[in-house]
Protein backbone atom coordinates (compact mmCIF):
# COMPACT_ATOMS: atom_id res chain seq x y z
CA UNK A 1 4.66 12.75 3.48
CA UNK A 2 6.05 10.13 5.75
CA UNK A 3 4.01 6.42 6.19
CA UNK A 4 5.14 3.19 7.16
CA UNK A 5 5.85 0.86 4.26
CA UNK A 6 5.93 -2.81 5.22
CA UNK A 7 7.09 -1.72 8.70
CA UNK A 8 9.71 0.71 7.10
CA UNK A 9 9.71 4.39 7.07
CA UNK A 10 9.33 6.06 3.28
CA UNK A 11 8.78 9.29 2.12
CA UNK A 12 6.52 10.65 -0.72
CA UNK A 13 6.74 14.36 -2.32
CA UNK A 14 2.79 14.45 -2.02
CA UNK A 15 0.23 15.12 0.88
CA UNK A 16 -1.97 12.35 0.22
CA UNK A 17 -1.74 9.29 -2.43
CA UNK A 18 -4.06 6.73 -3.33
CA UNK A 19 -2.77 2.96 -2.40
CA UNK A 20 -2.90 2.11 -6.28
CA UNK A 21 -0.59 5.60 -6.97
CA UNK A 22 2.03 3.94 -4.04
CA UNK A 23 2.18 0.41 -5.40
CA UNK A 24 3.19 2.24 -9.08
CA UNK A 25 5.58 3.93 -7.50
CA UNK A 26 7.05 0.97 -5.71
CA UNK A 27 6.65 -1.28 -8.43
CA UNK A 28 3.81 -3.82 -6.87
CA UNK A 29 2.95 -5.48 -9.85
CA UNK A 30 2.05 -9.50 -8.39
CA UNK A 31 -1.40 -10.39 -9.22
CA UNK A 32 -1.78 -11.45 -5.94
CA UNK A 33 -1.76 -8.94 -2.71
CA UNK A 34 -3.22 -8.80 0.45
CA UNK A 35 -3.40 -5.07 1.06
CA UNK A 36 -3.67 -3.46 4.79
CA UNK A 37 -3.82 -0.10 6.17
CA UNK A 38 -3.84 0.75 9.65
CA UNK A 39 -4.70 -2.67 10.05
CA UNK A 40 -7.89 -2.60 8.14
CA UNK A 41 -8.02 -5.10 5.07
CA UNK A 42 -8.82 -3.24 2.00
CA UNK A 43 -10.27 -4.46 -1.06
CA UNK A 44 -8.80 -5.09 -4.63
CA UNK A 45 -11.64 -2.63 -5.89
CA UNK A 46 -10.74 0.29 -3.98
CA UNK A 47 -6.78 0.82 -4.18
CA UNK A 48 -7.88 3.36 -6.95
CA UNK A 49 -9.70 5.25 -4.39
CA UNK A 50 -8.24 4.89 -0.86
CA UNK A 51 -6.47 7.47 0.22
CA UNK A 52 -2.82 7.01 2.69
CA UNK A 53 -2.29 10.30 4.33
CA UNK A 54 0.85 11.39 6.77
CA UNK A 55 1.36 8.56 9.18
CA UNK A 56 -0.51 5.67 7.96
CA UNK A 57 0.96 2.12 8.27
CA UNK A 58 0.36 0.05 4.88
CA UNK A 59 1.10 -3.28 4.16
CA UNK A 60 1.63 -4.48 0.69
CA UNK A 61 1.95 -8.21 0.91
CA UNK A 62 3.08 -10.59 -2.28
CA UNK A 63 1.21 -13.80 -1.65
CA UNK A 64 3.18 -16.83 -2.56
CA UNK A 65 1.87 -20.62 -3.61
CA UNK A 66 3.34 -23.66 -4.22
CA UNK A 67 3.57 -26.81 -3.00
């Protein structure tokens, strides 16, 4: 499958993945992440269970603090 990754095109030998499955795969692994898809925020609790099918735009975004 083909989505948009942080507005660039990758590709994925499954149909469907869950966003939790993508961010393994990528290596997402900062504590904290604002998570979009299709522009629709979605929750910490539900990256096990959302599913990004052919097409979708999701954004993965490390949040950074300091002062």
């Amino acid at each position: 499958m083909k989505i948009l990754l942080n507005n660039r095109s990758e590709f994925f030998d499954a149909d469907c993945l869950t966003i939790s499955e993508i961010m393994e795969s990528k290596s997402f692994k900062f504590r904290m992440l604002v998570v979009r898809l299709n522009d629709k925020l979605v929750k910490k609790e539900d990256y096990d269970t959302t599913p990004v099918k052919e097409g979708d735009d999701l954004k993965i975004i490390h949040l950074v603090s300091g002062g």
